[in-house]
PDB file of N, CA and C in Angstrom:
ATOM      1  N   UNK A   1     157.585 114.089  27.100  1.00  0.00           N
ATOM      2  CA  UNK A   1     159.019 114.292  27.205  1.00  0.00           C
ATOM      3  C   UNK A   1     159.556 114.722  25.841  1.00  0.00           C
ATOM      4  N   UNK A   2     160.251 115.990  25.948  1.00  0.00           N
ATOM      5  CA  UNK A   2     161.235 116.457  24.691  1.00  0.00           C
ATOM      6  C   UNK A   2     162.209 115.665  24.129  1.00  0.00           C
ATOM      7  N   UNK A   3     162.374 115.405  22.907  1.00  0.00           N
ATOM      8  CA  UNK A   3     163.191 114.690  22.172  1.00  0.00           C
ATOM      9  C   UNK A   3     164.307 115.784  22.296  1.00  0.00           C
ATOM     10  N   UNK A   4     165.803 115.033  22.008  1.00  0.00           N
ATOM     11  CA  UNK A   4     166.711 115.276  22.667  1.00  0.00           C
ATOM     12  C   UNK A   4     167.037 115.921  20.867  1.00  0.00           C
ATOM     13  N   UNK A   5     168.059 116.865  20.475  1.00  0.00           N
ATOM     14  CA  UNK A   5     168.540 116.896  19.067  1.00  0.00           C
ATOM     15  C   UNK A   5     168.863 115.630  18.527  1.00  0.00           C
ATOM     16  N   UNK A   6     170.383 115.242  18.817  1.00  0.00           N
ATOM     17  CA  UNK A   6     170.829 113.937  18.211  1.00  0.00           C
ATOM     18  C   UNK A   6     169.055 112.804  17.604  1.00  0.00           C
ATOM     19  N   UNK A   7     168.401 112.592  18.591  1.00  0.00           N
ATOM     20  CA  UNK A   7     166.991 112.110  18.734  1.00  0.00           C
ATOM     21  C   UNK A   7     166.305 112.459  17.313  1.00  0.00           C
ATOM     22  N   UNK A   8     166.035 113.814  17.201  1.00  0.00           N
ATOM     23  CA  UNK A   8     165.677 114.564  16.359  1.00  0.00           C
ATOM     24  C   UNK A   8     166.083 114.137  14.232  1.00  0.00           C
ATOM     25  N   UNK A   9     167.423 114.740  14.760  1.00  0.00           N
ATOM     26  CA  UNK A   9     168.506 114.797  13.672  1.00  0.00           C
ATOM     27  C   UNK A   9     168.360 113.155  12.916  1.00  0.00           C
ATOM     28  N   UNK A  10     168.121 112.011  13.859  1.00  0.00           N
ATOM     29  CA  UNK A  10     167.974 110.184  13.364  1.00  0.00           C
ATOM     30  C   UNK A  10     166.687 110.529  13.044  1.00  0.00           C
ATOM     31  N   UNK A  11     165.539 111.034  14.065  1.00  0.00           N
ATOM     32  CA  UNK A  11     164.029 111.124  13.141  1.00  0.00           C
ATOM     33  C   UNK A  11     164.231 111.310  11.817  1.00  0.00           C
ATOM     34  N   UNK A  12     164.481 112.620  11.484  1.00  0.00           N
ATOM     35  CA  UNK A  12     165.027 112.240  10.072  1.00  0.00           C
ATOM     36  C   UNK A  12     165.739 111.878   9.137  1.00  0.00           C
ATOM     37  N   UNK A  13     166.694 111.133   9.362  1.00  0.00           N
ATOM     38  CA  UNK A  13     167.231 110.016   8.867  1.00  0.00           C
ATOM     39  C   UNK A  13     165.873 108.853   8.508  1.00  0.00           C
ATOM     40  N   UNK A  14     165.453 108.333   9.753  1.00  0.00           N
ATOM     41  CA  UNK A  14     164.625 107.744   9.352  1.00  0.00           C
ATOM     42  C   UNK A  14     163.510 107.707   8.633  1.00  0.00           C
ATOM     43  N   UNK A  15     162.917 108.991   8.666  1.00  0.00           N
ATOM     44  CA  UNK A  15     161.984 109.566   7.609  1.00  0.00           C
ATOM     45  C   UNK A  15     162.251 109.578   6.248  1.00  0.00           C
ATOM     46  N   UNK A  16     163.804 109.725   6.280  1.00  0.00           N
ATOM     47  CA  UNK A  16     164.246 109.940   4.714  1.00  0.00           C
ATOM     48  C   UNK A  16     164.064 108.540   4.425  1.00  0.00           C
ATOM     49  N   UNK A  17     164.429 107.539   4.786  1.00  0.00           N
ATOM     50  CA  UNK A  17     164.951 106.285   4.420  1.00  0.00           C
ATOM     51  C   UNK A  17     163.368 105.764   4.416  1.00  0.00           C
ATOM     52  N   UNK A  18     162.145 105.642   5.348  1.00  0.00           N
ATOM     53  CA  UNK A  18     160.936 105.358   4.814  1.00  0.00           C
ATOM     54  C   UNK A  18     160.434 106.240   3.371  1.00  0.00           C
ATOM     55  N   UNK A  19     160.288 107.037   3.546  1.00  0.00           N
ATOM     56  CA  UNK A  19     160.150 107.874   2.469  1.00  0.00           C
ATOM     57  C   UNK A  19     160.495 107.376   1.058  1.00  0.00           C
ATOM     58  N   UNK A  20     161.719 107.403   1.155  1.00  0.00           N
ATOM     59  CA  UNK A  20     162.279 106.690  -0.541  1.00  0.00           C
ATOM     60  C   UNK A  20     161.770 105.157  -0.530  1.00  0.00           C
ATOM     61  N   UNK A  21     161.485 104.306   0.345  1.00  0.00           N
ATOM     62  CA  UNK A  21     160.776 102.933   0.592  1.00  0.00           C
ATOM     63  C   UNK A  21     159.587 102.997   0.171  1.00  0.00           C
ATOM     64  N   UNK A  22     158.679 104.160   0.115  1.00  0.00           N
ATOM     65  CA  UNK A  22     157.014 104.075   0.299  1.00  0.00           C
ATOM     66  C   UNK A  22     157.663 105.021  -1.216  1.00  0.00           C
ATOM     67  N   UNK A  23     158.246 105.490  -1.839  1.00  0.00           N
ATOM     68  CA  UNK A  23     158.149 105.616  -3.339  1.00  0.00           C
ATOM     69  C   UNK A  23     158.939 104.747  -4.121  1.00  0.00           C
ATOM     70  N   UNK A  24     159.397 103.765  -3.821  1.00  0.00           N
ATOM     71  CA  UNK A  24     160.010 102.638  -4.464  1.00  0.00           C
ATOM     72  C   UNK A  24     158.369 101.615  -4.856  1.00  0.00           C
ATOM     73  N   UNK A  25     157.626 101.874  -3.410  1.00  0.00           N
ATOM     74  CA  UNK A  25     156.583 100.845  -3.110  1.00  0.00           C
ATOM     75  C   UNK A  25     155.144 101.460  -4.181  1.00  0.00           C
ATOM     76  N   UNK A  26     155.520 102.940  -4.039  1.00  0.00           N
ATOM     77  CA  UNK A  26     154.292 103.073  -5.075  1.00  0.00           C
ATOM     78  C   UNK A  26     154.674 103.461  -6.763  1.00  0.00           C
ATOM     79  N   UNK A  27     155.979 102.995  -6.883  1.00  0.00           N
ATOM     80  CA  UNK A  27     156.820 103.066  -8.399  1.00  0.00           C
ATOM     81  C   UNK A  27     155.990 101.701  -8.961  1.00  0.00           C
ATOM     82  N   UNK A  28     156.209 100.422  -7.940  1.00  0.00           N
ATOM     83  CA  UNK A  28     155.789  98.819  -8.032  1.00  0.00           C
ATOM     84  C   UNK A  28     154.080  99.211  -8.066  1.00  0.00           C
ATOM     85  N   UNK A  29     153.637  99.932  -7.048  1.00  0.00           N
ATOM     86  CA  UNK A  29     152.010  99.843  -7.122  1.00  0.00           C
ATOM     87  C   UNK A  29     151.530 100.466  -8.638  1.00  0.00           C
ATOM     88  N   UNK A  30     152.458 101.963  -8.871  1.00  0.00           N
ATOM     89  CA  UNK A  30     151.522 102.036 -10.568  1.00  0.00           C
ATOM     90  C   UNK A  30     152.319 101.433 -11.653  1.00  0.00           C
ATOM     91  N   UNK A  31     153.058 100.639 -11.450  1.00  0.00           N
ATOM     92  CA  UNK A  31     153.504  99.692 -12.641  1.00  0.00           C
ATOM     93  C   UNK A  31     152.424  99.134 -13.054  1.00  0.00           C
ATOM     94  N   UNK A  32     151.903  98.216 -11.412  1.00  0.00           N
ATOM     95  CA  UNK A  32     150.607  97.182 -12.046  1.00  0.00           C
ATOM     96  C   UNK A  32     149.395  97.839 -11.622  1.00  0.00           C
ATOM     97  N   UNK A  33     149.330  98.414 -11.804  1.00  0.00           N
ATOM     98  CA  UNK A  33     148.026  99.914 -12.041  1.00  0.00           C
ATOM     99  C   UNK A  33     147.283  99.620 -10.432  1.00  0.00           C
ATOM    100  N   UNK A  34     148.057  99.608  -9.459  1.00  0.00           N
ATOM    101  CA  UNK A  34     146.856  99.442  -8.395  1.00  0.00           C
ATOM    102  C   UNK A  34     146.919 100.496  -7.669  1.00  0.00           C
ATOM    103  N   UNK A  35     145.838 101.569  -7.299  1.00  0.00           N
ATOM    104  CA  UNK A  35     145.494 102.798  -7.334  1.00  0.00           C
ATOM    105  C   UNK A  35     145.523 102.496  -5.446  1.00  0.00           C
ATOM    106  N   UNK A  36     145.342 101.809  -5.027  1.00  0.00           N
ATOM    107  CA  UNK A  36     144.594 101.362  -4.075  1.00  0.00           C
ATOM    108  C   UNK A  36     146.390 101.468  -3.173  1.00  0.00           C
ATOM    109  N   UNK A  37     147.349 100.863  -3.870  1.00  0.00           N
ATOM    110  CA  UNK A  37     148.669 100.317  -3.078  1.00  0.00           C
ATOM    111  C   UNK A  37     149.719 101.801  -3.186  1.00  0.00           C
ATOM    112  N   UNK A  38     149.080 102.408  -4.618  1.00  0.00           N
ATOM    113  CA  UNK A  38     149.667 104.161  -4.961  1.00  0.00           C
ATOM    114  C   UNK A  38     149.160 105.019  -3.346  1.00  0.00           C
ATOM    115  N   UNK A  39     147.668 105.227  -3.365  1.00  0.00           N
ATOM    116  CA  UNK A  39     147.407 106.141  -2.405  1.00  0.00           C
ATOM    117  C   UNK A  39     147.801 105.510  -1.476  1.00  0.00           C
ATOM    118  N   UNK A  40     148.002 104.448  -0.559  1.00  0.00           N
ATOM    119  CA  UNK A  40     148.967 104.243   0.383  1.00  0.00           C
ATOM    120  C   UNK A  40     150.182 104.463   0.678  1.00  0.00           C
ATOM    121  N   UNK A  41     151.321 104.411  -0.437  1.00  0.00           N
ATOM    122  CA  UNK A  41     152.404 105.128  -0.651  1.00  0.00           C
ATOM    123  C   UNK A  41     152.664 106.178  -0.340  1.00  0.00           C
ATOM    124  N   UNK A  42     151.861 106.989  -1.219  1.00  0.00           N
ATOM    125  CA  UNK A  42     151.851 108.015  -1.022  1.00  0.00           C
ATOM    126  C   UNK A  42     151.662 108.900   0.304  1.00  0.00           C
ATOM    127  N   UNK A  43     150.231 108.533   0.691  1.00  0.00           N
ATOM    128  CA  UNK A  43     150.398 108.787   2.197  1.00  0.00           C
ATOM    129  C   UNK A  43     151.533 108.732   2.840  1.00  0.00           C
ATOM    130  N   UNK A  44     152.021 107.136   2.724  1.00  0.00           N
ATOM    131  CA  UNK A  44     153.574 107.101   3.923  1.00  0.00           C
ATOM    132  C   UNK A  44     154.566 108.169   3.168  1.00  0.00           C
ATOM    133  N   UNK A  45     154.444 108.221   2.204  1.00  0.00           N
ATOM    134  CA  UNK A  45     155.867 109.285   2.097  1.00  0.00           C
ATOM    135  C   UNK A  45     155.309 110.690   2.711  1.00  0.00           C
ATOM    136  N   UNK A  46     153.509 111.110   2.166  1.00  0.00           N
ATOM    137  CA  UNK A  46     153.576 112.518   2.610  1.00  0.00           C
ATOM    138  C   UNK A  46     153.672 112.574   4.647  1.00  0.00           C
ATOM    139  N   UNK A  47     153.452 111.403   5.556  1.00  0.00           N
ATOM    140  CA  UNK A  47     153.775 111.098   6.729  1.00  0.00           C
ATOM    141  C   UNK A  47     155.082 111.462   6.969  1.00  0.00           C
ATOM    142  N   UNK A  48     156.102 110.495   6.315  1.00  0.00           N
ATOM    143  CA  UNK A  48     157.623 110.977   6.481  1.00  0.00           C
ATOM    144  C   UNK A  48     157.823 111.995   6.155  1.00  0.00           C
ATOM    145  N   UNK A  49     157.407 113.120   5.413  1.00  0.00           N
ATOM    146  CA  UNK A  49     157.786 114.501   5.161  1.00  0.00           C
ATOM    147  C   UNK A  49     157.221 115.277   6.091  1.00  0.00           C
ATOM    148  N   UNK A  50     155.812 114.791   6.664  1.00  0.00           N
ATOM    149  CA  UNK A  50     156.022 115.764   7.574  1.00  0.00           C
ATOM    150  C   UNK A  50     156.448 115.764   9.104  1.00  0.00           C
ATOM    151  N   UNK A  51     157.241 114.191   9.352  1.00  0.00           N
ATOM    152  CA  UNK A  51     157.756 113.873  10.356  1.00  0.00           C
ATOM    153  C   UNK A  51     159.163 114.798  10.039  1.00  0.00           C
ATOM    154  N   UNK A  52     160.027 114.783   9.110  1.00  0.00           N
ATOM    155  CA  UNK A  52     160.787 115.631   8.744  1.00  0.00           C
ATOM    156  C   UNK A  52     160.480 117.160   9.047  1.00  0.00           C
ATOM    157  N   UNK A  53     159.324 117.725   8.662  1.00  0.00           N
ATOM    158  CA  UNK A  53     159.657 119.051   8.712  1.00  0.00           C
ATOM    159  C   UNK A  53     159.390 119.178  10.631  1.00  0.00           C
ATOM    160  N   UNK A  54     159.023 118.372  11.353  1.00  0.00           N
ATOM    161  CA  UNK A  54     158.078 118.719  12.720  1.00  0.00           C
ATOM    162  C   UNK A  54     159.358 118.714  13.158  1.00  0.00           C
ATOM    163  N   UNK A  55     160.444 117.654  13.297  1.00  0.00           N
ATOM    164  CA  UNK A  55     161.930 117.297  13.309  1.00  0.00           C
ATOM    165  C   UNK A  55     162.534 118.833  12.696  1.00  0.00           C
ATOM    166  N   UNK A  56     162.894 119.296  12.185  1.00  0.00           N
ATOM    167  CA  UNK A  56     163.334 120.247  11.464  1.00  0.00           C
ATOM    168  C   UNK A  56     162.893 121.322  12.621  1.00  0.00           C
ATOM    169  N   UNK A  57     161.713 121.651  12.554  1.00  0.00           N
ATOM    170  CA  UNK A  57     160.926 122.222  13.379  1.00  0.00           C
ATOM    171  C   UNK A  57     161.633 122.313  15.040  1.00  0.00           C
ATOM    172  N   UNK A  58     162.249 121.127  15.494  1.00  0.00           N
ATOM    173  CA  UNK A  58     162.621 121.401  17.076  1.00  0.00           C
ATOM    174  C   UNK A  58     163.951 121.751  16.856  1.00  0.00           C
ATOM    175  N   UNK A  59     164.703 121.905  15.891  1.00  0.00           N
ATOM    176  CA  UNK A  59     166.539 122.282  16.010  1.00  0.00           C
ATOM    177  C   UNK A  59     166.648 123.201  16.549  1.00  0.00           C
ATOM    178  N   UNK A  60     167.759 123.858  17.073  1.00  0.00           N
ATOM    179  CA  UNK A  60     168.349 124.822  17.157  1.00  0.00           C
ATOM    180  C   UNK A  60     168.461 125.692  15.840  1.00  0.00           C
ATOM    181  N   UNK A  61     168.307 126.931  16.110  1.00  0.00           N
ATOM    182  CA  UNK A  61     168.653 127.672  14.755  1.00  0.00           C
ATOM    183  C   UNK A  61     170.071 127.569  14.534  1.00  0.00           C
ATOM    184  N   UNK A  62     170.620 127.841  15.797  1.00  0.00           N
ATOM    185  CA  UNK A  62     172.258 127.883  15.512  1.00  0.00           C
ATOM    186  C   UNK A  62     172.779 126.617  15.043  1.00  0.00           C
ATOM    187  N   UNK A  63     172.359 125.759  14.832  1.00  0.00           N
ATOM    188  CA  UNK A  63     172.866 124.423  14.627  1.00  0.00           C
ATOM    189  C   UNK A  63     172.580 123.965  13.017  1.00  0.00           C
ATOM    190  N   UNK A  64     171.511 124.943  12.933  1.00  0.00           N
ATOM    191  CA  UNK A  64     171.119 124.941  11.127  1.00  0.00           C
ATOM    192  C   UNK A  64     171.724 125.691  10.604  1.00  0.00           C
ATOM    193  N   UNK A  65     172.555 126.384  11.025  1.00  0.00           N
ATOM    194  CA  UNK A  65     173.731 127.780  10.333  1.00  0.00           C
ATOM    195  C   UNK A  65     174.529 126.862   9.950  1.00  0.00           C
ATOM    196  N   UNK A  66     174.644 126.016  10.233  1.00  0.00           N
ATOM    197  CA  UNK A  66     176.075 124.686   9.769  1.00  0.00           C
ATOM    198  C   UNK A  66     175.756 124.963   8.652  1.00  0.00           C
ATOM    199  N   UNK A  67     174.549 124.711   8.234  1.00  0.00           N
ATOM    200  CA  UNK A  67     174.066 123.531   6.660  1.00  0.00           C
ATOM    201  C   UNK A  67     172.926 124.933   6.198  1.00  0.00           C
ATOM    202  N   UNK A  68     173.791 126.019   5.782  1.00  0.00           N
ATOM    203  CA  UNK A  68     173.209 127.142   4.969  1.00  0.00           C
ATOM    204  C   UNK A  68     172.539 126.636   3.838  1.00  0.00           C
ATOM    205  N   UNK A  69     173.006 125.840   2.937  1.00  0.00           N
ATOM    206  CA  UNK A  69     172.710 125.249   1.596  1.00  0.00           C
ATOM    207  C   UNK A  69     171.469 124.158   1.629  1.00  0.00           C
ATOM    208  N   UNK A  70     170.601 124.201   2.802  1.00  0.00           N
ATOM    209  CA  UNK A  70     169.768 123.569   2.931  1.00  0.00           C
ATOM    210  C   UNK A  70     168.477 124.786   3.326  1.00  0.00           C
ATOM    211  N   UNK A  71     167.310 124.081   2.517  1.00  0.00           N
ATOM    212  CA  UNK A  71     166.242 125.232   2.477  1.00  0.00           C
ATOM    213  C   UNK A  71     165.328 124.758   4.016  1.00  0.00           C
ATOM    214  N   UNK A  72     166.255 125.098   5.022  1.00  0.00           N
ATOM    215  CA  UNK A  72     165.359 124.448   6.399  1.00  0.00           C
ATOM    216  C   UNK A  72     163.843 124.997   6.596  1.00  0.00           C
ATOM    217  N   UNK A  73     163.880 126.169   6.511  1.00  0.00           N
ATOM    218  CA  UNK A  73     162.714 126.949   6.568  1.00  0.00           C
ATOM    219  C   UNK A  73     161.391 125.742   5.418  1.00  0.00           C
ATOM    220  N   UNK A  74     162.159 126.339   4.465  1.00  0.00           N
ATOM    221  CA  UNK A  74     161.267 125.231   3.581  1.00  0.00           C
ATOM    222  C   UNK A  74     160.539 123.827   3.720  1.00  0.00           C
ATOM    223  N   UNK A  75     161.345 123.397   4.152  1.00  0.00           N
ATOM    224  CA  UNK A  75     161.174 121.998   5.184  1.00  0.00           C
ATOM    225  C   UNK A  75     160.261 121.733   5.868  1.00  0.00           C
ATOM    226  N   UNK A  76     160.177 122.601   6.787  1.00  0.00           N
ATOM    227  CA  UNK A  76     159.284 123.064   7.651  1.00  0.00           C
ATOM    228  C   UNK A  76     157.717 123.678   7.333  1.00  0.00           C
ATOM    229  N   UNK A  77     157.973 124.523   6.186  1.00  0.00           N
ATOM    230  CA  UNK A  77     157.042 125.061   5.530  1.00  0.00           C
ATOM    231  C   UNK A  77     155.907 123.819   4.394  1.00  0.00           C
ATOM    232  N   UNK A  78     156.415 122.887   4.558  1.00  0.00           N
ATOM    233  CA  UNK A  78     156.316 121.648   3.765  1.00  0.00           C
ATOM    234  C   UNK A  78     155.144 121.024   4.698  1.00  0.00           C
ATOM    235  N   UNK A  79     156.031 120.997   5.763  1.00  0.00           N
ATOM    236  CA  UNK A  79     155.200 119.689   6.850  1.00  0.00           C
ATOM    237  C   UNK A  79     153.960 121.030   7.270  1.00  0.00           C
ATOM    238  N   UNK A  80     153.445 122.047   7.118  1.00  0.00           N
ATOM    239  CA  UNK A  80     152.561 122.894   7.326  1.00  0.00           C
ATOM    240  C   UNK A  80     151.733 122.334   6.311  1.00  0.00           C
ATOM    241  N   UNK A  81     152.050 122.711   5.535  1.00  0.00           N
ATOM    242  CA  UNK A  81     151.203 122.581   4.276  1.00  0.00           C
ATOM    243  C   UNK A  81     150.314 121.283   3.941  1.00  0.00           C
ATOM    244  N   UNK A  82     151.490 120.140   4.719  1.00  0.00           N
ATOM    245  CA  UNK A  82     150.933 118.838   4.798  1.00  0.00           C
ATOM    246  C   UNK A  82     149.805 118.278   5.180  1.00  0.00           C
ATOM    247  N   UNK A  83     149.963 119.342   6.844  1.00  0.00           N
ATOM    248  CA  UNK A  83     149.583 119.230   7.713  1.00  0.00           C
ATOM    249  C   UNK A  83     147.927 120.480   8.087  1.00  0.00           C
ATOM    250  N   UNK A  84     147.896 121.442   7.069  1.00  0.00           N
ATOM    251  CA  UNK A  84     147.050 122.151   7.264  1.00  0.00           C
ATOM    252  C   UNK A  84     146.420 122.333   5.933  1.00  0.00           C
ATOM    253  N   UNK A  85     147.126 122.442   4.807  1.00  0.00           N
ATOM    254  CA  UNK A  85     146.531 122.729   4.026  1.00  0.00           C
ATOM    255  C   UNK A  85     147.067 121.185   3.303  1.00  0.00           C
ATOM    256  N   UNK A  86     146.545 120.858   3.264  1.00  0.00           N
ATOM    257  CA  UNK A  86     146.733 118.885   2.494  1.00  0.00           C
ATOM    258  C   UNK A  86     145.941 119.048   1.407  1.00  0.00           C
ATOM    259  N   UNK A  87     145.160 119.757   0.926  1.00  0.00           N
ATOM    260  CA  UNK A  87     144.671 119.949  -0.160  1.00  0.00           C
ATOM    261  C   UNK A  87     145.112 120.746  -1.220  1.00  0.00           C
ATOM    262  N   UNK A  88     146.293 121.147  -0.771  1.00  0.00           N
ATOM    263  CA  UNK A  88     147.009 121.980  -1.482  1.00  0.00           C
ATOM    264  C   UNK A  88     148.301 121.293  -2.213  1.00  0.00           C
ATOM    265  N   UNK A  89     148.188 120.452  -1.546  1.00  0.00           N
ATOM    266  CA  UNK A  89     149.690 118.982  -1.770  1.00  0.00           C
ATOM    267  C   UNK A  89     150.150 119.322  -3.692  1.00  0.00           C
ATOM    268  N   UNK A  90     150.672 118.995  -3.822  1.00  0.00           N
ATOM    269  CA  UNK A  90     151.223 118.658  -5.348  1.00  0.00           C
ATOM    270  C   UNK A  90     151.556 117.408  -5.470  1.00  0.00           C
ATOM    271  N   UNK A  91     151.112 116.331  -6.150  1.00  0.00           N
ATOM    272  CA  UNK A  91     151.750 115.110  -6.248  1.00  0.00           C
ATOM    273  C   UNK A  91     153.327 115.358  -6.902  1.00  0.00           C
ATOM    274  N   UNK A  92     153.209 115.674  -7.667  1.00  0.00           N
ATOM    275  CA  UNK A  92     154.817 116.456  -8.466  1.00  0.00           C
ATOM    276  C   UNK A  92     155.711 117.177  -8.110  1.00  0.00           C
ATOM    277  N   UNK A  93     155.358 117.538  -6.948  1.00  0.00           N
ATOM    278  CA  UNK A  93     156.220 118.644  -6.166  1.00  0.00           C
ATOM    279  C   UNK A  93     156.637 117.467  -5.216  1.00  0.00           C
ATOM    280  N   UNK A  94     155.965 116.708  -4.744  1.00  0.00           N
ATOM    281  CA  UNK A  94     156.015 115.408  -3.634  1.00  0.00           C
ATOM    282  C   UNK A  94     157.171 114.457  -4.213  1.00  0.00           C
ATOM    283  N   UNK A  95     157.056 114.095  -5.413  1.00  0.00           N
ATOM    284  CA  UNK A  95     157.601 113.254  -6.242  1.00  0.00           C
ATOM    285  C   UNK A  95     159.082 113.908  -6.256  1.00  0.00           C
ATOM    286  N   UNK A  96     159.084 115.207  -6.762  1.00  0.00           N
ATOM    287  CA  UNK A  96     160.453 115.747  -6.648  1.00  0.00           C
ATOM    288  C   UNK A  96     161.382 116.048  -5.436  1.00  0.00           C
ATOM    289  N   UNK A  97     160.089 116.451  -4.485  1.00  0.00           N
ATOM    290  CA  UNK A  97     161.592 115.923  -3.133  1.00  0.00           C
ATOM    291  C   UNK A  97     161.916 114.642  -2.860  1.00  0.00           C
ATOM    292  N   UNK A  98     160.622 113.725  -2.818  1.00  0.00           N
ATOM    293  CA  UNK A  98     161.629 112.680  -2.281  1.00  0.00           C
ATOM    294  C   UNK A  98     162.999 112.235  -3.803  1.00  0.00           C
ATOM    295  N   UNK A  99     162.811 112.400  -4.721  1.00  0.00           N
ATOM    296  CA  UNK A  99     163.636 112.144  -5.909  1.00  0.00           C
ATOM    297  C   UNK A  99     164.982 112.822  -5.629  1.00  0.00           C
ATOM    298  N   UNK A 100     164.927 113.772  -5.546  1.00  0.00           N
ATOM    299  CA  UNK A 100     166.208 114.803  -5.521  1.00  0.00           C
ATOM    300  C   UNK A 100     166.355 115.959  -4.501  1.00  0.00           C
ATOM    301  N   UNK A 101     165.390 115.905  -3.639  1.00  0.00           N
ATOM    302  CA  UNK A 101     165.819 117.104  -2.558  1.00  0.00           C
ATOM    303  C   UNK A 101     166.426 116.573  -1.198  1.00  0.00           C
ATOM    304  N   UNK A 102     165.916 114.945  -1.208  1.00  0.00           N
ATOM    305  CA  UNK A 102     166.456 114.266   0.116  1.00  0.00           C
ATOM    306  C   UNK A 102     167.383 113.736   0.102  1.00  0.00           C
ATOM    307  N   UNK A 103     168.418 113.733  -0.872  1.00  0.00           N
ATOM    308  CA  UNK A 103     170.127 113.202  -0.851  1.00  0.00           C
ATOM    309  C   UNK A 103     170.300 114.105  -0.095  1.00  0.00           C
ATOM    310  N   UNK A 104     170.502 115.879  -0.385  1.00  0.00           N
ATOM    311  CA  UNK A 104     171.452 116.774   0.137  1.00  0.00           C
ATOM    312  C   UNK A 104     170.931 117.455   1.286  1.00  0.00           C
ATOM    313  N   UNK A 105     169.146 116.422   1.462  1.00  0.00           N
ATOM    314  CA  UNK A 105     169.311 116.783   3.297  1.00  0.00           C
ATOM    315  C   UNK A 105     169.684 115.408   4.099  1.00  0.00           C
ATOM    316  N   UNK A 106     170.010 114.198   3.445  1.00  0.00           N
ATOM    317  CA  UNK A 106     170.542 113.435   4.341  1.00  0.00           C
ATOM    318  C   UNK A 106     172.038 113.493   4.584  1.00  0.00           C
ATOM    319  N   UNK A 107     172.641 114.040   3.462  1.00  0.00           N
ATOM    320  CA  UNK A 107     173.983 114.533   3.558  1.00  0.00           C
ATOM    321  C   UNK A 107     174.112 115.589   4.628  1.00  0.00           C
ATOM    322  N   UNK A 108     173.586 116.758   4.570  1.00  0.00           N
ATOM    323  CA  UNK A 108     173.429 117.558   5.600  1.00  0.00           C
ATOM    324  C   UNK A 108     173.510 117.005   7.542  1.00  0.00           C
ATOM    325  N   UNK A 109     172.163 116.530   7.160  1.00  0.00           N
ATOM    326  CA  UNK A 109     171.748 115.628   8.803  1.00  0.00           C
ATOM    327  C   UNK A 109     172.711 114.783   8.831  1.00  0.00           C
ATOM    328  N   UNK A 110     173.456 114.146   8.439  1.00  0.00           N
ATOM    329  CA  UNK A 110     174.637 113.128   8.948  1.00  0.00           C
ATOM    330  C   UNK A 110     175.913 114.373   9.074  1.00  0.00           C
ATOM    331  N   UNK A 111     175.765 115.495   8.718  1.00  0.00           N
ATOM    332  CA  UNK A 111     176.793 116.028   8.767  1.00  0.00           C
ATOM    333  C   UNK A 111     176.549 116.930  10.437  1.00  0.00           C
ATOM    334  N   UNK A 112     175.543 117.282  10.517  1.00  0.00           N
ATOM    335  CA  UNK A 112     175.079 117.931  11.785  1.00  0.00           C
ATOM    336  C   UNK A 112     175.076 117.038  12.615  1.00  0.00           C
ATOM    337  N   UNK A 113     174.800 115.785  12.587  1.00  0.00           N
ATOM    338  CA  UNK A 113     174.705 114.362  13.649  1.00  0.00           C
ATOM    339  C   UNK A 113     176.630 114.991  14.988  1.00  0.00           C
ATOM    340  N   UNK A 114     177.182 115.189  13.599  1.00  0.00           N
ATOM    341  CA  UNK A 114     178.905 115.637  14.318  1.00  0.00           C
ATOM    342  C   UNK A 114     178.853 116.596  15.269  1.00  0.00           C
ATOM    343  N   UNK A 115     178.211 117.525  14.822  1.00  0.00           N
ATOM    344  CA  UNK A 115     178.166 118.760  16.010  1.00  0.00           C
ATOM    345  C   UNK A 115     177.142 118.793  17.157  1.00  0.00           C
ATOM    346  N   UNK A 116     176.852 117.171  17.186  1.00  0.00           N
ATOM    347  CA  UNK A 116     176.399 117.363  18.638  1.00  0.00           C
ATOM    348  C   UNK A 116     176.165 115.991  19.045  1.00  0.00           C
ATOM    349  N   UNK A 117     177.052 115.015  18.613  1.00  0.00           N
ATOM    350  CA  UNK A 117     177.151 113.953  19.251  1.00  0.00           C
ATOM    351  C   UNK A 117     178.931 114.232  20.622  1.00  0.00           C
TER     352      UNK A 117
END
């Protein structure tokens, strides 16, 4: 069964909000050097990103014209990369979205939540 948008649009919400959780969790894991509690982290955040882009992935195009200022394509192009080429990952590139690229797509997605609740 197809997830509904609204459905969609909370997936990632929730992705965002694990996401910054599993890099809070591996900020605490390499404080006290445990390599073991890092690559777990990590995993869950690169999981939530690409639950995000698969989410991203079922919108409407017309519904992403709202939120021009968001690199949707990119998004999407993310959870590929995750997802096919995982060896290609950047830890630093990883680090920087969840740091600063996922405020102004949760701002976004709560703003699209309006145009179709």
């Amino acid at each position: 069964m197809s997830r509904s948008v609204p459905e969609r649009l909370q997936d990632i919400l929730d992705a965002i909000a694990r996401a910054r959780l599993a890099d809070r969790l591996m900020s605490r894991a390499e404080a006290m050097h445990d390599e073991d509690g890092v690559s777990v982290a990590f995993d869950a955040i690169l999981h939530n990103l690409f639950v995000m882009g698969e989410a991203v992935k079922s919108l409407p195009d017309e519904l992403l014209l709202n939120s021009t200022e968001i690199p949707w394509n990119d998004i999407a192009a993310l959870r590929d990369v995750i997802g096919h080429h995982y060896h290609r990952v950047i830890p630093a590139i990883i680090h920087s979205t969840v740091r600063v690229d996922l405020t102004p797509l949760e701002v976004a997605t709560r703003e699209l939540m309006h145009y179709v609740e």
